[in-house]
N, C-alpha and C. Protein backbone atom coordinates (compact mmCIF):
# COMPACT_ATOMS: atom_id res chain seq x y z
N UNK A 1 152.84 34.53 157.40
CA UNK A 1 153.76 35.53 156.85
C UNK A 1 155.12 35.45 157.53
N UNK A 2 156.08 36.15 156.59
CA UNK A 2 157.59 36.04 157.22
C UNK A 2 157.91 37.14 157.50
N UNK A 3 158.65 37.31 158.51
CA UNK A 3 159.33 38.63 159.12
C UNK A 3 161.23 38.77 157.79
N UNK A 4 160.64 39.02 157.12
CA UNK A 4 162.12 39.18 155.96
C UNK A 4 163.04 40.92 156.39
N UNK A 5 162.49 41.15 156.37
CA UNK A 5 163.06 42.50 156.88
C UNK A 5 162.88 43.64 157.96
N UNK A 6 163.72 43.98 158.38
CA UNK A 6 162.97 44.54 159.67
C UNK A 6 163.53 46.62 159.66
N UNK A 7 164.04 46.91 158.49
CA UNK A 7 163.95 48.22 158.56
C UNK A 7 163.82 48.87 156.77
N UNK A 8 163.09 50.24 156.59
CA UNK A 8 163.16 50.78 155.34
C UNK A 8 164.18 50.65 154.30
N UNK A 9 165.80 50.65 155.22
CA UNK A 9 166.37 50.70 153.77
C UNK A 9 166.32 48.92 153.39
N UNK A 10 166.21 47.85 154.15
CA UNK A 10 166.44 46.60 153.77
C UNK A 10 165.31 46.39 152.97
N UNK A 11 163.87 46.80 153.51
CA UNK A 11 162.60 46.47 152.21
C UNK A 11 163.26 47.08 150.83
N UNK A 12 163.21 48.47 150.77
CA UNK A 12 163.82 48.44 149.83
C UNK A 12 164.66 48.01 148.36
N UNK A 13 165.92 47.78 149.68
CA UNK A 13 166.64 46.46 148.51
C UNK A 13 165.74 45.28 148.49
N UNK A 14 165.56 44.82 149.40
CA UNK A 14 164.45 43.37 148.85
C UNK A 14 163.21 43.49 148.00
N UNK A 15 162.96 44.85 148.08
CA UNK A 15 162.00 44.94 146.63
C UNK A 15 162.63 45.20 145.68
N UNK A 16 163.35 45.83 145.18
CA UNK A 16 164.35 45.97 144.33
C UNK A 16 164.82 44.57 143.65
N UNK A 17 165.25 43.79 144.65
CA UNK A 17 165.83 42.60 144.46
C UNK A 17 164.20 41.51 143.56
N UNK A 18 163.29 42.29 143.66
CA UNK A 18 162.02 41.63 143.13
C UNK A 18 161.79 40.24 144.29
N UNK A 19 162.38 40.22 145.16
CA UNK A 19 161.60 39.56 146.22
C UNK A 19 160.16 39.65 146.67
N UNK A 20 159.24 39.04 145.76
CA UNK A 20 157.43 39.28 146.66
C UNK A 20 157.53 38.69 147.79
N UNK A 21 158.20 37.76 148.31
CA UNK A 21 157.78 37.63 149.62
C UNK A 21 158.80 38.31 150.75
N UNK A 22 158.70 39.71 150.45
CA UNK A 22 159.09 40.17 151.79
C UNK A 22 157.70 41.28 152.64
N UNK A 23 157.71 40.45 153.63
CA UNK A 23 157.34 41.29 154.46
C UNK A 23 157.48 42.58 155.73
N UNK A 24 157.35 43.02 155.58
CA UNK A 24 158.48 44.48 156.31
C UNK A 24 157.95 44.34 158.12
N UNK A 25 158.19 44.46 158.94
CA UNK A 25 158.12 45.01 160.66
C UNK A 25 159.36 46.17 160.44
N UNK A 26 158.63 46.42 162.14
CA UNK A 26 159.38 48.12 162.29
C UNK A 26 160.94 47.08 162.67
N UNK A 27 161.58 48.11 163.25
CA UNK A 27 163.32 47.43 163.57
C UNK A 27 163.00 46.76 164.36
N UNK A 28 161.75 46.61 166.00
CA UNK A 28 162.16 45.30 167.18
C UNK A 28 161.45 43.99 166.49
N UNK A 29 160.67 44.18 165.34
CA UNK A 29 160.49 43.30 164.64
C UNK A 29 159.11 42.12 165.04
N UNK A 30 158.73 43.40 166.60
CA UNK A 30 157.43 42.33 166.80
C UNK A 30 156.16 43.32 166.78
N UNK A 31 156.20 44.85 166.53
CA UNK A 31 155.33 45.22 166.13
C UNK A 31 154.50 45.14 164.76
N UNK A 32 153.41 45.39 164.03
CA UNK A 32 152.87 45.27 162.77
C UNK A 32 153.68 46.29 161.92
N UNK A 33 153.40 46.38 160.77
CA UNK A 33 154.24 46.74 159.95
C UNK A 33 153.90 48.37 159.85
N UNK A 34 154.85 49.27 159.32
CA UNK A 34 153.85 50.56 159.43
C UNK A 34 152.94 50.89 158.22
N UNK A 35 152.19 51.88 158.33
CA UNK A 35 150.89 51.36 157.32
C UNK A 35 151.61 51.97 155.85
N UNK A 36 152.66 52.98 156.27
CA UNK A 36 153.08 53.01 154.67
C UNK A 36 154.07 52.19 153.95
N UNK A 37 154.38 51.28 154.56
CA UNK A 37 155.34 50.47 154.36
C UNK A 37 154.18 49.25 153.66
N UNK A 38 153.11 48.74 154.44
CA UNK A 38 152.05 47.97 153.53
C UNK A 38 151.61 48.28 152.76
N UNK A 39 151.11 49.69 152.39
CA UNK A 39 150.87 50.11 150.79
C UNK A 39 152.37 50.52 150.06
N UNK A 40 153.15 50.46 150.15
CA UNK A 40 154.35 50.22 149.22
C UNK A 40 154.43 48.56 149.00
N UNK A 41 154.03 47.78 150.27
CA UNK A 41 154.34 46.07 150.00
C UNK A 41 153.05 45.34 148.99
N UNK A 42 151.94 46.43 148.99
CA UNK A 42 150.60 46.10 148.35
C UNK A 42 150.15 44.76 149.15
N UNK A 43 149.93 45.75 150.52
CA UNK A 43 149.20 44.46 151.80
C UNK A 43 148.26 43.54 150.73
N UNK A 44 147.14 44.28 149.94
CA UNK A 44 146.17 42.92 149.56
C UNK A 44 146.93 42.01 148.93
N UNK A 45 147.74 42.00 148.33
CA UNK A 45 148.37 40.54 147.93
C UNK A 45 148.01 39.50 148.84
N UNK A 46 148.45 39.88 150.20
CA UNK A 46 148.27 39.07 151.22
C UNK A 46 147.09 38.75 151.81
């Protein structure tokens, strides 16, 4: 997986933008993602 974005408003636009491959981290970008941010990204895809 790719670290594409690293805060709420950037997932956002990159979903917006219909980007599927973004994957969200918090802002230092080396913790896991937060868990509501994976059910907005629809973790099982992955």
């Amino acid at each position: 997986m790719k670290v594409k974005v690293a805060t709420l408003d950037a997932f956002i636009d990159c979903k917006d933008g219909g980007n599927s491959a973004c994957v969200v981290f918090n802002a230092d970008a080396l913790t896991p993602p937060s868990p509501h941010l994976i059910s907005y990204l629809n973790w099982e895809q992955w």
